[in-house]
N, C-alpha and C. Protein backbone atom coordinates (compact mmCIF):
# COMPACT_ATOMS: atom_id res chain seq x y z
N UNK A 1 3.53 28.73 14.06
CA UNK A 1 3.39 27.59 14.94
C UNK A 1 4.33 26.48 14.51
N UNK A 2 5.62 26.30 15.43
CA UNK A 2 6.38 25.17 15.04
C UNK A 2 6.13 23.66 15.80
N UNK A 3 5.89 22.59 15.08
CA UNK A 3 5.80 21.60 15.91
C UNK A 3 6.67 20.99 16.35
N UNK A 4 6.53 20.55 17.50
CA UNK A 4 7.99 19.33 18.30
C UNK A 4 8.45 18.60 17.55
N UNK A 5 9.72 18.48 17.14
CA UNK A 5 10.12 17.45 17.00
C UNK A 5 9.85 16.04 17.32
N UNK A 6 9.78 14.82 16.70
CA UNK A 6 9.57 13.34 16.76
C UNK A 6 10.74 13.12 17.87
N UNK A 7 10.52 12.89 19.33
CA UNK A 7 11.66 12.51 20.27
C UNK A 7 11.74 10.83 19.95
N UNK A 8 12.66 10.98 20.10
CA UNK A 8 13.73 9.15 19.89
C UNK A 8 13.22 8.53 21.30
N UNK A 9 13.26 7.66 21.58
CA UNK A 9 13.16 7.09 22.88
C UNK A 9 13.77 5.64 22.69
N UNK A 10 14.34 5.03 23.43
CA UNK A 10 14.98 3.41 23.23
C UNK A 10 14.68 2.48 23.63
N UNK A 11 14.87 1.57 24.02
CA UNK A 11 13.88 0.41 25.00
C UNK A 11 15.33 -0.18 25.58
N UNK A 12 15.25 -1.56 26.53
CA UNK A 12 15.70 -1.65 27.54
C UNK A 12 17.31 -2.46 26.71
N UNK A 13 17.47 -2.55 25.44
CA UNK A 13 18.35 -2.96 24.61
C UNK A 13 19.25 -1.95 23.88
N UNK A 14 18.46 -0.68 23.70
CA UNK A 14 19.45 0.11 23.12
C UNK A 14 18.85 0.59 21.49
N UNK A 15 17.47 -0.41 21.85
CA UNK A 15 16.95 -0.21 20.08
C UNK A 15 16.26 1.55 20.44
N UNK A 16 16.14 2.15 19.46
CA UNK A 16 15.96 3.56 19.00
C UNK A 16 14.01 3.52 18.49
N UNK A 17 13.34 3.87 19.22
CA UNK A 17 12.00 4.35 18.04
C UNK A 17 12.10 5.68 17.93
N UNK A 18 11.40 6.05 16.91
CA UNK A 18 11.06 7.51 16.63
C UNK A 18 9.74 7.78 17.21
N UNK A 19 8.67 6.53 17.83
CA UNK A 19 6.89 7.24 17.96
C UNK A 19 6.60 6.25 17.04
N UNK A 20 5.32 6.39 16.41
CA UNK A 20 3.63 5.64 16.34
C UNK A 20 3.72 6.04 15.41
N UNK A 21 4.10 5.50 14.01
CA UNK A 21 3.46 5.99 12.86
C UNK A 21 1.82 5.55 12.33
N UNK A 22 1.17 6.35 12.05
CA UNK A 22 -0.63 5.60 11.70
C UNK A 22 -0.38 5.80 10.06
N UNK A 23 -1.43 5.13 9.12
CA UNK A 23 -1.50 4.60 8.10
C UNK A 23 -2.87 4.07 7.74
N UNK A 24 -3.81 4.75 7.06
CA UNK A 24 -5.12 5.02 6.45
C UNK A 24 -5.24 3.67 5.58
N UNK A 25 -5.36 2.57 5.47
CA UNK A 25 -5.67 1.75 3.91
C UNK A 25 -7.25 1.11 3.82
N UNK A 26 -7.10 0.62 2.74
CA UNK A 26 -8.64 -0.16 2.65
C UNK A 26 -8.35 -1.23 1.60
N UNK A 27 -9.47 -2.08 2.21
CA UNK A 27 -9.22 -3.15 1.78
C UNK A 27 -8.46 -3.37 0.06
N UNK A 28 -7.67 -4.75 0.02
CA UNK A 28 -6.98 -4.46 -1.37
C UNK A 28 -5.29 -3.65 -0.91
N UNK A 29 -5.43 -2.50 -0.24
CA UNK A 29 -4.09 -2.23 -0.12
C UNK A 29 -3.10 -2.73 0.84
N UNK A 30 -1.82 -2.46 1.35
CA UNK A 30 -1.20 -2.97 1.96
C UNK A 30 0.06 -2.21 2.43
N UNK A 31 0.63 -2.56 3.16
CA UNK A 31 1.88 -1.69 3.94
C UNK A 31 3.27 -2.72 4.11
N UNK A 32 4.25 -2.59 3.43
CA UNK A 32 5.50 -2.97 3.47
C UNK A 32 6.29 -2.44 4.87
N UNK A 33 6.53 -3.60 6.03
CA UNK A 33 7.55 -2.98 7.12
C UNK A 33 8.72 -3.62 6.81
N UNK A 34 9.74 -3.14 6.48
CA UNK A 34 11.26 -3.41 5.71
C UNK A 34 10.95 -4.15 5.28
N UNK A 35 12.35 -4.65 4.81
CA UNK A 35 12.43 -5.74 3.16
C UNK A 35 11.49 -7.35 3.27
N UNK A 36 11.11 -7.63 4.86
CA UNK A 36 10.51 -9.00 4.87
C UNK A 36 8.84 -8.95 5.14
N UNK A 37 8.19 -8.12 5.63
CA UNK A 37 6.91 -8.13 5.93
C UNK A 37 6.27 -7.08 5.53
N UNK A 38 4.84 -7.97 4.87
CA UNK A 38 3.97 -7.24 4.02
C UNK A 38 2.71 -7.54 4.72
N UNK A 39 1.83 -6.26 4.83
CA UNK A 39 0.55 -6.64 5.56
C UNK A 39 -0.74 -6.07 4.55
N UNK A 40 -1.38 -6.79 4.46
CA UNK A 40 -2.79 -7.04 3.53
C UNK A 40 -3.77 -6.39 4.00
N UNK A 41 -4.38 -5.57 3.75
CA UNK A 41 -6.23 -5.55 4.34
C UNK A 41 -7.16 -6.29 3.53
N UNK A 42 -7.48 -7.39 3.74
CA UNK A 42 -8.28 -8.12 2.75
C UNK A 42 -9.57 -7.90 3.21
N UNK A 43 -10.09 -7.41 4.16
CA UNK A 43 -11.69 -7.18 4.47
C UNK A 43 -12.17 -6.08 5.73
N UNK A 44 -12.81 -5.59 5.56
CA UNK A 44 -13.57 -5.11 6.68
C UNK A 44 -14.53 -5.37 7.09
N UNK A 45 -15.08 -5.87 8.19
CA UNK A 45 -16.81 -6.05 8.64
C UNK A 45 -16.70 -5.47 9.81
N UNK A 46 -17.89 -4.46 10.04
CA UNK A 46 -18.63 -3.54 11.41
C UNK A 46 -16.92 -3.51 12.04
N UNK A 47 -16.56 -3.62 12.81
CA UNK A 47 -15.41 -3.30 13.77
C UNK A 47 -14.07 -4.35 13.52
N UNK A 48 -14.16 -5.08 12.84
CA UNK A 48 -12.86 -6.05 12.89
C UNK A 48 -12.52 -6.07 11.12
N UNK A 49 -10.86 -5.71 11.33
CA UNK A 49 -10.55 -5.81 9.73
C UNK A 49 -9.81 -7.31 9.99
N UNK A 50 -9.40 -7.49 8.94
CA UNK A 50 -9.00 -9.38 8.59
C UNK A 50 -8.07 -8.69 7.56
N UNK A 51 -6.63 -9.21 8.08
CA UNK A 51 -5.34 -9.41 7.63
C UNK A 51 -4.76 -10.27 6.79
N UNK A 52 -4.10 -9.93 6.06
CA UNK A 52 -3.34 -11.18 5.68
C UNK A 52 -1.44 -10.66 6.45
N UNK A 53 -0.68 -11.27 6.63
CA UNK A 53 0.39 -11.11 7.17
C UNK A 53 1.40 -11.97 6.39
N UNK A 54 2.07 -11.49 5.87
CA UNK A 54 2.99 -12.22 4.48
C UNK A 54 4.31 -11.80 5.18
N UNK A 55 5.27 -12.88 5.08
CA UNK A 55 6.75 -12.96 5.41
C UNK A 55 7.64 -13.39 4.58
N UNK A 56 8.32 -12.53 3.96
CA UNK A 56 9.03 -12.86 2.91
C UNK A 56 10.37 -13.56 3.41
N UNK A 57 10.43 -14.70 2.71
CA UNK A 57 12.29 -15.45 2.77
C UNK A 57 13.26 -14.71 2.59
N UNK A 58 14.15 -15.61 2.61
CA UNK A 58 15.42 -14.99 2.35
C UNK A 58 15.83 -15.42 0.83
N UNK A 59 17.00 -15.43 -0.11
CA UNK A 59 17.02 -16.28 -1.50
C UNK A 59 17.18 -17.65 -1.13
N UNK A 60 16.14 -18.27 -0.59
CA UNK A 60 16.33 -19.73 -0.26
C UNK A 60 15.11 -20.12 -1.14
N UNK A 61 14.81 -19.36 -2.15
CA UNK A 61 14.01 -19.94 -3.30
C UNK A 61 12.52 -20.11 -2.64
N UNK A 62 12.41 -20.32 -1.32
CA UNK A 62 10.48 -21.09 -0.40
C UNK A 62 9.83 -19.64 -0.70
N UNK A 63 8.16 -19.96 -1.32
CA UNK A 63 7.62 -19.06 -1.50
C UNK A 63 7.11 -18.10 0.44
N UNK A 64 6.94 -17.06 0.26
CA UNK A 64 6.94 -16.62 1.37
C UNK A 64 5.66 -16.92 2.60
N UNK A 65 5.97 -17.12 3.81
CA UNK A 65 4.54 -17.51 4.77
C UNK A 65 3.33 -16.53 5.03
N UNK A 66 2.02 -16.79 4.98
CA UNK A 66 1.46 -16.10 5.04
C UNK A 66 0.62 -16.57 6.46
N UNK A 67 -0.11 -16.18 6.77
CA UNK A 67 -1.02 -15.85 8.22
C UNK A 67 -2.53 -14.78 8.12
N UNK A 68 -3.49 -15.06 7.94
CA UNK A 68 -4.59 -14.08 8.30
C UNK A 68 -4.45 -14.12 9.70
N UNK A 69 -5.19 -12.88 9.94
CA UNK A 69 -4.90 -12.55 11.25
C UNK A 69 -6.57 -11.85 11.64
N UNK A 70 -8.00 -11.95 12.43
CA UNK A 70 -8.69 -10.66 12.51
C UNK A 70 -8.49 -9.91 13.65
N UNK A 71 -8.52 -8.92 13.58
CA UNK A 71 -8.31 -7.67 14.44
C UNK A 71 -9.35 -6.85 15.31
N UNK A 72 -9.60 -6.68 16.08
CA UNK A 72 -10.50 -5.35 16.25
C UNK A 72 -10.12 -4.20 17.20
N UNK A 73 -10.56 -2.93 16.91
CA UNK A 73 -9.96 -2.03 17.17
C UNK A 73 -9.54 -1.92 18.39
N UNK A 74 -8.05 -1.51 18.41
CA UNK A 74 -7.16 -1.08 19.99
C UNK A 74 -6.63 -2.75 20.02
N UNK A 75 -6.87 -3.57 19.82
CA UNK A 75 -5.82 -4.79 19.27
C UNK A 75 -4.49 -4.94 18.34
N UNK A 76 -4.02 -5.19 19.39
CA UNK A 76 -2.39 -4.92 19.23
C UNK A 76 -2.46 -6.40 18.93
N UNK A 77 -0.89 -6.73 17.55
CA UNK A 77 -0.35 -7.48 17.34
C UNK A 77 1.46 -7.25 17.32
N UNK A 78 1.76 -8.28 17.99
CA UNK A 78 3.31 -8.04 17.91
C UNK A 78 4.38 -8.77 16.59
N UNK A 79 5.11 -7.94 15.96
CA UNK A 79 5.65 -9.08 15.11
C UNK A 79 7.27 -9.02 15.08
N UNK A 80 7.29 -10.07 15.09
CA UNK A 80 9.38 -10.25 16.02
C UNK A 80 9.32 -9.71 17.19
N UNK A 81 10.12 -8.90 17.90
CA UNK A 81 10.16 -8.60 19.31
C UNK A 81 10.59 -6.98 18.82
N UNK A 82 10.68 -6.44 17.69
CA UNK A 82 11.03 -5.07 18.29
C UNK A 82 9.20 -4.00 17.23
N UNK A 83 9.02 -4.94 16.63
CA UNK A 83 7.80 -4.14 16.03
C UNK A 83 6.13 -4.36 16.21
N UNK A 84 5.23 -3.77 16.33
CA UNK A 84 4.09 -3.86 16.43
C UNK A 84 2.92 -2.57 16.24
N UNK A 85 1.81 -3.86 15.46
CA UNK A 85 1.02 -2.97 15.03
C UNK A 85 -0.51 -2.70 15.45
N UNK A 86 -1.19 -2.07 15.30
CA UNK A 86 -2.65 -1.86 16.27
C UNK A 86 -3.44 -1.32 15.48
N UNK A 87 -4.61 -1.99 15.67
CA UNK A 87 -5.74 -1.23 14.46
C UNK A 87 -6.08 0.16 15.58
N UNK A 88 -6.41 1.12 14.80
CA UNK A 88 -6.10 2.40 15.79
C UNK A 88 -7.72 2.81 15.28
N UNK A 89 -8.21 2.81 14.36
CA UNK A 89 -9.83 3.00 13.68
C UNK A 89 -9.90 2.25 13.00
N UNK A 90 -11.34 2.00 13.16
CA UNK A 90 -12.07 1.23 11.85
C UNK A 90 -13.14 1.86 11.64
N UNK A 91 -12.89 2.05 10.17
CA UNK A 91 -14.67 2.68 9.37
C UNK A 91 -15.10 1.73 8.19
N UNK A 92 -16.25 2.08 8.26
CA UNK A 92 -16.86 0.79 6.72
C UNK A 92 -16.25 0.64 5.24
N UNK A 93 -15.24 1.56 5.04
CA UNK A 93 -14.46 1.63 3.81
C UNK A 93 -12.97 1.44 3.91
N UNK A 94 -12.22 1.81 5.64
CA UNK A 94 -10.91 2.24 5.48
C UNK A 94 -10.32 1.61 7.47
N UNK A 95 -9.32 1.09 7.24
CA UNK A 95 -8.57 0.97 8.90
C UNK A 95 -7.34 2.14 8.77
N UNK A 96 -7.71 2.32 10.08
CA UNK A 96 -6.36 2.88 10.42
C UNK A 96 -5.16 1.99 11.17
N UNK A 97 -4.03 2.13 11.12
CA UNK A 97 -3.00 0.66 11.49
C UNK A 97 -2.16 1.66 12.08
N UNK A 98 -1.53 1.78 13.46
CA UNK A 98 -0.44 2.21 13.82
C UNK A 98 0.54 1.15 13.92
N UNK A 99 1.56 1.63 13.66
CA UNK A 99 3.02 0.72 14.27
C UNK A 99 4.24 1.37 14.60
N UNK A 100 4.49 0.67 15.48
CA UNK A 100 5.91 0.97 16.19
C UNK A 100 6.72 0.39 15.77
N UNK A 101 8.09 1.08 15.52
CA UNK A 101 9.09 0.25 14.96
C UNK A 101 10.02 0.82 15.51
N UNK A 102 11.53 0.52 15.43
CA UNK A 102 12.33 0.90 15.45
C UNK A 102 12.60 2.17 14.37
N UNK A 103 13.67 3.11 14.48
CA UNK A 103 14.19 4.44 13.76
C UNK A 103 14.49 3.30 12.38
N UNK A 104 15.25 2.29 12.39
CA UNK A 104 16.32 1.47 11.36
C UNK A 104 15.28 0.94 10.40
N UNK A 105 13.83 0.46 10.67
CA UNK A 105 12.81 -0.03 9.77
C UNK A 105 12.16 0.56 9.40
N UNK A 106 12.13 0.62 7.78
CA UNK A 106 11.59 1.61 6.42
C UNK A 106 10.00 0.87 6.89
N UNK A 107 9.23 1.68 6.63
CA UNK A 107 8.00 1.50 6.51
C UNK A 107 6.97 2.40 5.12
N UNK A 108 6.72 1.47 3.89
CA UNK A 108 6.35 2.30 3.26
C UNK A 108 4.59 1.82 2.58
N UNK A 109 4.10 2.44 2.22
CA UNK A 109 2.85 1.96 1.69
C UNK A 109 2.95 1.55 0.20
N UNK A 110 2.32 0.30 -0.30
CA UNK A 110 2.49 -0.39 -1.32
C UNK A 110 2.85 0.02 -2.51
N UNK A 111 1.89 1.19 -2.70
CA UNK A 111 2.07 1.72 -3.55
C UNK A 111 3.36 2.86 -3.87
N UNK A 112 4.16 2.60 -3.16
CA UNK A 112 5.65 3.45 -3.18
C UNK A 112 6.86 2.47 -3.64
N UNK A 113 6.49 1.06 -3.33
CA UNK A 113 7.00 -0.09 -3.15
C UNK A 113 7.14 -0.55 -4.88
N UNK A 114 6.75 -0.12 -5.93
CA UNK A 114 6.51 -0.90 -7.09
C UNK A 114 7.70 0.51 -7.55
């Protein structure tokens, strides 16, 4: 049994996605989308997880912006204009987070990141 290939698809600019990547964390962990944004799970309660949303500078020395955000499931958040993410499940220990990105933005989980 071979599976399909990940089809590319572009949007109305020319940008490239590959598809929906999903991503299992729980609270405490976090997901790096390229070199500037870091996303937190700082809590879960019954159906809504609570974010933190961290934006890293550039070397202009300013510590980086942060944002909580709460969520509940099938709530989409957009961040810049080409990426976005959606709580896809929530269970009492763990969210699931899809995001769309472009092919060009690394997306890795924290713990790959050190």
């Amino acid at each position: 049994n071979r599976r399909p290939a990940c089809r590319e698809t572009s949007d109305r600019h020319g940008v490239k996605y590959a598809g929906y990547l999903v991503l299992t964390r729980r609270p405490g962990q976090s997901i790096r989308i390229g070199s500037r944004v870091e996303i937190l799970i700082v809590g879960i309660m019954e159906s809504v997880v609570r974010l933190e949303i961290a934006e890293r500078t550039d070397a202009d020395g300013l510590p980086p912006s942060a944002s909580f955000i709460s969520c509940r499931l099938n709530q989409c958040i957009q961040l810049g204009r080409d990426i976005s993410l959606r709580v896809a499940r929530v269970c009492p220990r763990e969210a699931r987070l899809g995001i769309s990105a472009p092919t060009a933005v690394t997306i890795l989980r924290s713990e790959l990141c050190r």
